[in-house]
C-alpha atoms as a PDB file:
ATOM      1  CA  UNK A   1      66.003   7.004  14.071  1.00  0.00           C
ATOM      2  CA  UNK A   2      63.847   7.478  11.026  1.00  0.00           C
ATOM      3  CA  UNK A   3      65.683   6.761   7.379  1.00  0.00           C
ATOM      4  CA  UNK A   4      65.012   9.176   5.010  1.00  0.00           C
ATOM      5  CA  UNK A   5      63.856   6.463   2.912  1.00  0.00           C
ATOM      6  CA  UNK A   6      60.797   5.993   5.237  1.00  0.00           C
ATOM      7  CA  UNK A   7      59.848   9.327   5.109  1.00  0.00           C
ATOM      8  CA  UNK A   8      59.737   9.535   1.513  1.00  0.00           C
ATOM      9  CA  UNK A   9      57.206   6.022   1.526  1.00  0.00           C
ATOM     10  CA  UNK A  10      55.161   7.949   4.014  1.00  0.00           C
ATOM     11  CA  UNK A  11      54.755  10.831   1.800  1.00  0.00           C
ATOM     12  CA  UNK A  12      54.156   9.116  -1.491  1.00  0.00           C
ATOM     13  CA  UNK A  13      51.710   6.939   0.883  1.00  0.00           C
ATOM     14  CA  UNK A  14      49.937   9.720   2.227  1.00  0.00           C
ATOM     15  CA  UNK A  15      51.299   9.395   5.791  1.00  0.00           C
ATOM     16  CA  UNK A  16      53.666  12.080   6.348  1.00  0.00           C
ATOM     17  CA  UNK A  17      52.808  13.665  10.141  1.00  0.00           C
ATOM     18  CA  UNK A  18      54.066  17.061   8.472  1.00  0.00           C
ATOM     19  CA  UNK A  19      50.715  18.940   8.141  1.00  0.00           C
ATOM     20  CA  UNK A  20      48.291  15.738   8.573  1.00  0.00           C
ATOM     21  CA  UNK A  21      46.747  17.241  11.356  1.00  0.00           C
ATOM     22  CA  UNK A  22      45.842  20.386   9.559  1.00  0.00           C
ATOM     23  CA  UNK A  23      43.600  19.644   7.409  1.00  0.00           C
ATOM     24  CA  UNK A  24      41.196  20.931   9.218  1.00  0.00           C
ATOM     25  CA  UNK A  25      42.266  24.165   7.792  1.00  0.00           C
ATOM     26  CA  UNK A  26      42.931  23.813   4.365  1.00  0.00           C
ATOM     27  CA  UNK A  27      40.907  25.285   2.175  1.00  0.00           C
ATOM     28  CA  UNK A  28      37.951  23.325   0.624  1.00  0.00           C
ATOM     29  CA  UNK A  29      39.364  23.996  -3.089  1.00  0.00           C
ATOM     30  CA  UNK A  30      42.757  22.873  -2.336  1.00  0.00           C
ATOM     31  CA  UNK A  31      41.234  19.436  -1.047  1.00  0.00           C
ATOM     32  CA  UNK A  32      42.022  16.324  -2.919  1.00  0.00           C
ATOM     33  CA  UNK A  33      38.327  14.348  -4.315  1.00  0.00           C
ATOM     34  CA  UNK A  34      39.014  11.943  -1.581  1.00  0.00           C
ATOM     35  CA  UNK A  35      39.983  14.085   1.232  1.00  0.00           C
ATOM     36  CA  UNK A  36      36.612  16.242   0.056  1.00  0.00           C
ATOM     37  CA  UNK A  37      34.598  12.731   0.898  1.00  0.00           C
ATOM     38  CA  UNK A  38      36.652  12.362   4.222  1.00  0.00           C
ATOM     39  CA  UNK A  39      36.022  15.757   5.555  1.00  0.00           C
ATOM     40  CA  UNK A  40      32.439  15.373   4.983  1.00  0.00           C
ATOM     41  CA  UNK A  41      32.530  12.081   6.699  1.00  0.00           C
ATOM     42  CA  UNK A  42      34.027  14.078   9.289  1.00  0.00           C
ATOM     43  CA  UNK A  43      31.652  16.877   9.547  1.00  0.00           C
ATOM     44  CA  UNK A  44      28.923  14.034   9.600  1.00  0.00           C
ATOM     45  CA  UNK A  45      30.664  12.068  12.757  1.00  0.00           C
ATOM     46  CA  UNK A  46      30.675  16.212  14.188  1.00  0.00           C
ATOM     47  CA  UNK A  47      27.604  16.222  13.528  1.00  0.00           C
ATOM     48  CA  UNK A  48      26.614  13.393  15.340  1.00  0.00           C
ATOM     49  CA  UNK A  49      28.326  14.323  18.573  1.00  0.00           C
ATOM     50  CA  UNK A  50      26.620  17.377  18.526  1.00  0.00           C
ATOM     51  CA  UNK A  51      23.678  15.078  18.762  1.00  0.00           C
ATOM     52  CA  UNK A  52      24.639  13.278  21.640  1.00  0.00           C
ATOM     53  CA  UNK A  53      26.163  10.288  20.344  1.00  0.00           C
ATOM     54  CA  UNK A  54      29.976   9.100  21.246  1.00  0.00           C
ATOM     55  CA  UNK A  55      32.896   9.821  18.837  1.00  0.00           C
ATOM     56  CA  UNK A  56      33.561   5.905  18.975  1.00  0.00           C
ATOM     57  CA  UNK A  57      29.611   4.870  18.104  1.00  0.00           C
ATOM     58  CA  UNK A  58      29.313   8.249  15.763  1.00  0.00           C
ATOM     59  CA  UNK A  59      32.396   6.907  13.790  1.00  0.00           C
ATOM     60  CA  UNK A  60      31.102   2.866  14.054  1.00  0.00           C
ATOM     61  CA  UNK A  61      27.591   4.163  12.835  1.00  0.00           C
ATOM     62  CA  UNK A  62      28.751   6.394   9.603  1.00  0.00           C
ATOM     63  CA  UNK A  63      31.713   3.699   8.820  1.00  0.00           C
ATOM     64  CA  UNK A  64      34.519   5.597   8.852  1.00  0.00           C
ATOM     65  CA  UNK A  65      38.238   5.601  10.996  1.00  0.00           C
ATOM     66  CA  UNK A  66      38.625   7.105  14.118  1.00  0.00           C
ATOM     67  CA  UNK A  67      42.506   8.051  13.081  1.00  0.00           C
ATOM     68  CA  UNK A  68      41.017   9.710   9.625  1.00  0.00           C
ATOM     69  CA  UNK A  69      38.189  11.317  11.661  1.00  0.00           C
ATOM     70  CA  UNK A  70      40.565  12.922  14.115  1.00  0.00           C
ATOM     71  CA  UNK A  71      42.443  14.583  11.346  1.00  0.00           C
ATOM     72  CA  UNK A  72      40.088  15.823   9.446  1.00  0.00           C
ATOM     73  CA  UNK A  73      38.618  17.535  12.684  1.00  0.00           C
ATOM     74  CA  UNK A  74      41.649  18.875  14.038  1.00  0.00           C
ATOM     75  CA  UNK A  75      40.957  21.385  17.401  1.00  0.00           C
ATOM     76  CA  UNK A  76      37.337  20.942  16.505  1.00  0.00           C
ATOM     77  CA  UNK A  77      37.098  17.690  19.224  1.00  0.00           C
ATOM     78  CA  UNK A  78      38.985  17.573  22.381  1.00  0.00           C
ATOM     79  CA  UNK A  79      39.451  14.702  24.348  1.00  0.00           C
ATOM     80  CA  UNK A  80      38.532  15.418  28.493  1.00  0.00           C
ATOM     81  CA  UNK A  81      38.935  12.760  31.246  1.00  0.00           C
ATOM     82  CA  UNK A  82      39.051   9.649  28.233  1.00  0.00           C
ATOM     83  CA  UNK A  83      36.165  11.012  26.114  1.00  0.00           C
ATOM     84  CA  UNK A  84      35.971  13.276  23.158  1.00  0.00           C
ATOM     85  CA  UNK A  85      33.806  16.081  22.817  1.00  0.00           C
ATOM     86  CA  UNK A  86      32.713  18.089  19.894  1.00  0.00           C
ATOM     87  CA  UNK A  87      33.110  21.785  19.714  1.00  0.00           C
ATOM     88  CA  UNK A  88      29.666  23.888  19.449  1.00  0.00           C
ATOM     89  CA  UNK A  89      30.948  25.212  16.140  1.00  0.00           C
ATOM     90  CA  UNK A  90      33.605  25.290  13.664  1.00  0.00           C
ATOM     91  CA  UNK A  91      35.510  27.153  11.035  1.00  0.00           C
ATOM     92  CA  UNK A  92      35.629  24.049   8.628  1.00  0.00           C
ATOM     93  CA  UNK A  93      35.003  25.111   5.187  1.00  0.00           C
ATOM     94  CA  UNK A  94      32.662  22.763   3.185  1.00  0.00           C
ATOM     95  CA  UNK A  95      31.095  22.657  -0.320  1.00  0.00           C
ATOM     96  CA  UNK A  96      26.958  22.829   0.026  1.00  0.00           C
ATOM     97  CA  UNK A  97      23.779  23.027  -2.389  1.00  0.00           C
ATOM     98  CA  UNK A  98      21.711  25.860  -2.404  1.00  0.00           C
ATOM     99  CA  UNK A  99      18.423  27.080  -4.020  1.00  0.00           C
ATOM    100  CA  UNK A 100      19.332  30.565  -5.174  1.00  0.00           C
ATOM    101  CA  UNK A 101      18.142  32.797  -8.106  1.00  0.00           C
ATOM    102  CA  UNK A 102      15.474  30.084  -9.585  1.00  0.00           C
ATOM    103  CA  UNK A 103      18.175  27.413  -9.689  1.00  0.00           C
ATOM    104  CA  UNK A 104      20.674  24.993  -8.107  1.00  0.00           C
ATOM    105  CA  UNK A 105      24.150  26.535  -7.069  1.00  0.00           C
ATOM    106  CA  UNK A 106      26.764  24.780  -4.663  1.00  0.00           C
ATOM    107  CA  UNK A 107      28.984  27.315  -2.953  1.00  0.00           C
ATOM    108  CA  UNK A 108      31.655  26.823  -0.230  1.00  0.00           C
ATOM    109  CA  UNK A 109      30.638  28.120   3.341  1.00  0.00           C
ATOM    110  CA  UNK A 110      33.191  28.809   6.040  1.00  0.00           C
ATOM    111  CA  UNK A 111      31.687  27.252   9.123  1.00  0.00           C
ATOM    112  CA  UNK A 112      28.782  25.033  10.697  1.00  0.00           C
ATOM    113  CA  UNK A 113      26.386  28.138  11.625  1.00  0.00           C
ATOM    114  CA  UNK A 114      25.865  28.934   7.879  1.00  0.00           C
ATOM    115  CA  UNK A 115      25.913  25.224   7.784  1.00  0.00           C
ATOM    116  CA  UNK A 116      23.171  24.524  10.377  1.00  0.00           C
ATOM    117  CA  UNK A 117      21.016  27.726   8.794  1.00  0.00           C
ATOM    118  CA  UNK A 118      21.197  26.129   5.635  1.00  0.00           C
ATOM    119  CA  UNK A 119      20.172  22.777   6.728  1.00  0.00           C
ATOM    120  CA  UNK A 120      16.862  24.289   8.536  1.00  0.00           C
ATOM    121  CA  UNK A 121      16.205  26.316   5.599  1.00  0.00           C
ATOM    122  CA  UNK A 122      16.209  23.035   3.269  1.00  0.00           C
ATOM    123  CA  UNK A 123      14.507  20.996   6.195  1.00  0.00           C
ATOM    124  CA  UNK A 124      11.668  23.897   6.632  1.00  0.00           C
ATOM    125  CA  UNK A 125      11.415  23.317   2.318  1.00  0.00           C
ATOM    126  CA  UNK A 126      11.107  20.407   3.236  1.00  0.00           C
ATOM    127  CA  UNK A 127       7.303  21.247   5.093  1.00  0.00           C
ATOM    128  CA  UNK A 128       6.741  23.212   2.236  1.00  0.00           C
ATOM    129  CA  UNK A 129       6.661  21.336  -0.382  1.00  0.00           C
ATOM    130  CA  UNK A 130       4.961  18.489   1.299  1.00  0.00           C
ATOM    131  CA  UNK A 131       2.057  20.284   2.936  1.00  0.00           C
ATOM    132  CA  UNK A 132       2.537  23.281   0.785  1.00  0.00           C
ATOM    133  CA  UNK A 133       2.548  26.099   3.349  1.00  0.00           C
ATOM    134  CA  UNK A 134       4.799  29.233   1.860  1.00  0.00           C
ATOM    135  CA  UNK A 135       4.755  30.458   5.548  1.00  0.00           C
ATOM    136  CA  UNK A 136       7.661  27.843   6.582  1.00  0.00           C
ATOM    137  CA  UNK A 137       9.811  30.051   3.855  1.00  0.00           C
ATOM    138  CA  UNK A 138       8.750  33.532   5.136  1.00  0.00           C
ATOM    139  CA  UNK A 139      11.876  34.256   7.179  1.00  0.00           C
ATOM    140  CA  UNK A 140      14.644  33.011   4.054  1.00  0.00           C
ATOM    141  CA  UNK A 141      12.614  36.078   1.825  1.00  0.00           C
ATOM    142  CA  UNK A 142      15.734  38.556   2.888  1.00  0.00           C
ATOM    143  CA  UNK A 143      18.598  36.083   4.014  1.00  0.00           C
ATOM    144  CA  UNK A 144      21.369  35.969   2.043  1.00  0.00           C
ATOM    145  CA  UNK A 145      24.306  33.739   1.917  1.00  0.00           C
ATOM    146  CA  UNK A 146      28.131  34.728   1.821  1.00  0.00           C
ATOM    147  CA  UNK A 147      30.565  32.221   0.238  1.00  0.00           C
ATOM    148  CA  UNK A 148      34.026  31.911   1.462  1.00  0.00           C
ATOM    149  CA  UNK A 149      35.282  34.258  -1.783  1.00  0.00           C
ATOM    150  CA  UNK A 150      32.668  37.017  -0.964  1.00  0.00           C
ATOM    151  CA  UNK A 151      30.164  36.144  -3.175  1.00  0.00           C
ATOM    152  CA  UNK A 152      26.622  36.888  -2.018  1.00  0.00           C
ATOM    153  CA  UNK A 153      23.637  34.444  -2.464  1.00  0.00           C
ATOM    154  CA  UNK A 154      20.101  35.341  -1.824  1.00  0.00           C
ATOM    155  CA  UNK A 155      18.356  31.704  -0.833  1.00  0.00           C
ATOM    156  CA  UNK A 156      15.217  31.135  -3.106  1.00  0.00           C
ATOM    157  CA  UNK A 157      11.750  31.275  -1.197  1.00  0.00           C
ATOM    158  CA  UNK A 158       9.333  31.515  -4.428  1.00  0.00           C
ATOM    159  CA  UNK A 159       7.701  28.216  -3.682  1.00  0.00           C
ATOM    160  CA  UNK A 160       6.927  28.193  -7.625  1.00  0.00           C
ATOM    161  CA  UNK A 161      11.102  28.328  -8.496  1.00  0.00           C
ATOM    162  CA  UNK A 162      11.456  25.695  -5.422  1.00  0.00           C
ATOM    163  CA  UNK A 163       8.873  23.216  -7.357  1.00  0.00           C
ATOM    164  CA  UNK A 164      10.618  24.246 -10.685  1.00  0.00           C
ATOM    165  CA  UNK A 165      14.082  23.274  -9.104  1.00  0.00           C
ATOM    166  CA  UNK A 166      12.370  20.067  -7.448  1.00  0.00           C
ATOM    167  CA  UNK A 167      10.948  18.834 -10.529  1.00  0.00           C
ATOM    168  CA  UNK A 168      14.707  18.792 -11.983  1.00  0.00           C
ATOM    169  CA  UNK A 169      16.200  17.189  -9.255  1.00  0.00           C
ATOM    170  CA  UNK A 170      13.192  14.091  -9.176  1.00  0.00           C
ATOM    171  CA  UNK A 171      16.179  12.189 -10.885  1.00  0.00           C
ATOM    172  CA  UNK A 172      18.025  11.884  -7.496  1.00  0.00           C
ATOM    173  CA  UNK A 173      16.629   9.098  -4.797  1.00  0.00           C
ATOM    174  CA  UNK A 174      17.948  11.460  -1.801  1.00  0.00           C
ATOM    175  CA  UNK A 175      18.837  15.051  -1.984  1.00  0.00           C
ATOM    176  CA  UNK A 176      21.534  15.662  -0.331  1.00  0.00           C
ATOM    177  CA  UNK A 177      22.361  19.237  -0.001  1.00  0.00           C
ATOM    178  CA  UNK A 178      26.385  18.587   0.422  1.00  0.00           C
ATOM    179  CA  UNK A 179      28.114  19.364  -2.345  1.00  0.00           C
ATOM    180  CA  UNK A 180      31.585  17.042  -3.370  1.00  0.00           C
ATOM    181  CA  UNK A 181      32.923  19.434  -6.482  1.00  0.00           C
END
């Protein structure tokens, strides 16, 4: 029998069961700064068993708690005969950088397909910049992104704007195009 004095520690601790396990589902603006850092190092351990590795070695690699992982993840692993496998996708809202308009905006996308566009678009930039070939941009010219309010974002392929928003950003060692605000 649990004392109601328990349950209130586990609460002001941050342990209370009621609702842990959703947090998959909450909302990216309702998410504390810290549980914004653990869901990304959640979508990074999903990210890395989408790549083949274990959940144990994926969580031993990036750092982080298998207990956290789990319930920041929700119904997004399953566990099958001792093992735990990653969905194909999710519905996991996260905060992201994109190049939109001539500048730098960070929106909040509703699942890993925008996600994993997103990520090739900045990866084909990427080629772009480096061996400066506009062609690797071609097919972003008409894509356009929709945040989880509705707003519409048409991603930047003007190599010129991409080198202006570069140059800005020469400050950072690593871009990294997940956003934590």
């Amino acid at each position: 029998m649990t004392s109601s004095r328990s349950r209130k520690a586990r609460a002001r601790m941050g342990g209370s069961n009621r609702g842990s396990l959703k947090i998959s589902k909450q909302p990216w603006s309702k998410l504390s700064p810290i549980n914004k850092m653990r869901r990304v190092h959640g979508l990074a351990v999903l990210r890395q068993m989408r790549g083949g590795m274990t959940f144990s070695m994926a969580c031993i690699y990036l750092g982080v708690s298998p207990k956290g992982v789990k319930r920041q993840l929700g119904s997004y692993i399953y566990k099958r005969k001792n093992r735990w496998y990653a969905k194909p996708t999710d519905q996991i809202e996260r905060g992201m950088i994109i190049y939109s308009a001539g500048k730098i905006k960070t929106i909040v996308i509703a699942d890993s397909k925008v996600s994993s566009m997103l990520s090739e678009y900045f990866n084909n930039m990427k080629f772009v910049l480096q061996l400066n070939e506009k062609h690797y941009l071609d097919k972003y010219k008409k894509t356009v992104i929709t945040d989880v309010n509705g707003k519409r974002y048409k991603l930047e392929a003007d190599l010129e704007k991409i080198k202006e928003i570069e140059l800005g950003r020469e400050d950072l060692e690593m871009a990294d195009i997940y956003a934590l605000n």
